[in-house]
Protein backbone atom coordinates (compact mmCIF):
# COMPACT_ATOMS: atom_id res chain seq x y z
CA UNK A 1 22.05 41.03 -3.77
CA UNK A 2 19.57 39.67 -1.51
CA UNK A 3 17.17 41.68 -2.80
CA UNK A 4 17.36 40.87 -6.56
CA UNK A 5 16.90 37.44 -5.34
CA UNK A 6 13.89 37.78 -3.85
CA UNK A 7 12.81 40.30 -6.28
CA UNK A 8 13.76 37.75 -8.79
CA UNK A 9 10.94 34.61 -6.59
CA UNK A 10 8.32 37.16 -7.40
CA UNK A 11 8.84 36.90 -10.61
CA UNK A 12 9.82 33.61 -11.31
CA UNK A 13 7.22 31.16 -8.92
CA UNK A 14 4.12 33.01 -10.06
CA UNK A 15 5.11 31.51 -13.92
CA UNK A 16 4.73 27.67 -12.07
CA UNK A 17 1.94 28.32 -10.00
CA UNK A 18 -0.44 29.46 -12.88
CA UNK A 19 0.90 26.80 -14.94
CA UNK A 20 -0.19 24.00 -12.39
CA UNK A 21 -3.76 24.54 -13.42
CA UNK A 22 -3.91 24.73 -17.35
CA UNK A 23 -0.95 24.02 -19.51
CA UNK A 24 -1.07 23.16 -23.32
CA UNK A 25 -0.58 19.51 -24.66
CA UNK A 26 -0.73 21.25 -28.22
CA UNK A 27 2.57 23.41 -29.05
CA UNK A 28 -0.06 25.32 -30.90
CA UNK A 29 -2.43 26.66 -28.42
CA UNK A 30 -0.93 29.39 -26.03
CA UNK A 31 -2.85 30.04 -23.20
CA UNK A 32 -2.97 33.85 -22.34
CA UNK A 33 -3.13 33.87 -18.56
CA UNK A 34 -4.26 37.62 -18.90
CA UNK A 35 -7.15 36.89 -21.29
CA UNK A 36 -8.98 34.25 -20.19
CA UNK A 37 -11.31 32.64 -22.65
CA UNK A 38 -14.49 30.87 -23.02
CA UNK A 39 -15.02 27.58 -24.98
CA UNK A 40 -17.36 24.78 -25.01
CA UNK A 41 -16.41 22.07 -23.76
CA UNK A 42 -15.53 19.67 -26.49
CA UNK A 43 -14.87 16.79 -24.88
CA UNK A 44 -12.45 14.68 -21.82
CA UNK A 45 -10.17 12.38 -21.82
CA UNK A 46 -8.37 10.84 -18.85
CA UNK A 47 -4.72 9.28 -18.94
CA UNK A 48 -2.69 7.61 -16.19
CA UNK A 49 -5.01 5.37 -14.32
CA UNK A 50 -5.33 1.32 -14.50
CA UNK A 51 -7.62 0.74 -11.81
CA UNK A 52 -10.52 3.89 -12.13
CA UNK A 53 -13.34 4.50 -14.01
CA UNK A 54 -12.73 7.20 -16.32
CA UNK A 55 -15.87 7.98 -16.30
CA UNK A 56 -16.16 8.34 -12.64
CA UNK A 57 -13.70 10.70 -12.39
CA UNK A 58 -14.99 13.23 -15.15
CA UNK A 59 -18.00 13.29 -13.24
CA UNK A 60 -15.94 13.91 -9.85
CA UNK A 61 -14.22 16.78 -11.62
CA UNK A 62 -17.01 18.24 -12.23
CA UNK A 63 -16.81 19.27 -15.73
CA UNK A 64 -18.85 18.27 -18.53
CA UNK A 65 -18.59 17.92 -22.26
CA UNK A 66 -20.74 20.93 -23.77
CA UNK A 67 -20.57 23.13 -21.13
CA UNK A 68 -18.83 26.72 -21.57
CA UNK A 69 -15.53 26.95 -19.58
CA UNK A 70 -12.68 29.55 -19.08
CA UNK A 71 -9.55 28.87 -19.83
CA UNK A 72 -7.71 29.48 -17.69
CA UNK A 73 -10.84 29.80 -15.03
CA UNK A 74 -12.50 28.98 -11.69
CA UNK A 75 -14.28 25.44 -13.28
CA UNK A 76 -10.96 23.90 -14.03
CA UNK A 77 -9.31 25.07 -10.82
CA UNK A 78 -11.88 23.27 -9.03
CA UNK A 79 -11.78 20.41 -10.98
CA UNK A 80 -8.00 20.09 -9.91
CA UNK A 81 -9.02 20.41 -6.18
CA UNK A 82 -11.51 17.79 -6.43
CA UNK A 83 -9.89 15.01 -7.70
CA UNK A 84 -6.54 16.15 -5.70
CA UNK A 85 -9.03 15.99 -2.63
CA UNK A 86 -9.63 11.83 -3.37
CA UNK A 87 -6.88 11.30 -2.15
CA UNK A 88 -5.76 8.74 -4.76
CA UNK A 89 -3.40 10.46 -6.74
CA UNK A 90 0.29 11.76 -6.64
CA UNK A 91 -0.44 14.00 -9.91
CA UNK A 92 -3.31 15.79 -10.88
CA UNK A 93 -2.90 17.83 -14.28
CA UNK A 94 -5.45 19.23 -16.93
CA UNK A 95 -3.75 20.07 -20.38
CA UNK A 96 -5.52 21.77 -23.34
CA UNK A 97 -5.46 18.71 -25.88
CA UNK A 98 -6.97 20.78 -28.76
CA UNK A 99 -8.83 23.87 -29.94
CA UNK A 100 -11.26 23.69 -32.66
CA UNK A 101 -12.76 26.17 -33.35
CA UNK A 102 -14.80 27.39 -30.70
CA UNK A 103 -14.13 23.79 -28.62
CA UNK A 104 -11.73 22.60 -26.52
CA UNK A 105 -10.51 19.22 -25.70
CA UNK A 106 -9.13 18.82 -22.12
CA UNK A 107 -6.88 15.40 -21.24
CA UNK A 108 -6.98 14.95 -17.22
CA UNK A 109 -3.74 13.30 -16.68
CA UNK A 110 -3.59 11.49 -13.41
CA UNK A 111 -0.53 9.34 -11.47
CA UNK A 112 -2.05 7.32 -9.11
């Protein structure tokens, strides 16, 4: 019994661990942890904060609007890390917003 439980952790906390770096604001778009993707970036939006530039923090996370990103990938890992690293927030998320196309549309929701 003890076994299938741990047997059963292996398979169950890798599923939340993958999904804290990319999940899908659009029902639509499945992300395919196996198969990563590239896209241009299409553009960023950022949700949750009252007192920070927007701005500011796009350019802290690194990524920017026409570059070519994986999804999921190393770029918005890092992105994660460096705005987790400020300090300033209790939630750090990036969600697929939209595909078009070739482009994606990433919303960087923040709790500060």
């Amino acid at each position: 019994m003890k076994n299938l439980l741990i047997l059963g952790l292996f398979i169950v906390l890798p599923c939340f661990q993958i999904g804290a770096q990319v999940i899908s604001g659009n029902q639509d778009y499945k992300i395919n942890y196996n198969d990563p993707r590239e896209y241009e970036l299409g553009g960023i939006k950022v949700t949750g904060v009252k007192y920070l530039d927007e701005n500011v923090l796009i350019n802290i996370s690194g990524l920017q609007v026409g570059s070519v990103i994986s999804i999921p990938g190393e770029l918005v890992t890092n992105a994660v890390k460096k705005l987790w690293e400020q300090g300033l927030f209790s939630k750090v998320e990036i969600v697929v917003e939209k595909v078009i196309n070739n482009s994606v549309f990433l919303e960087i929701r923040l709790e500060e």
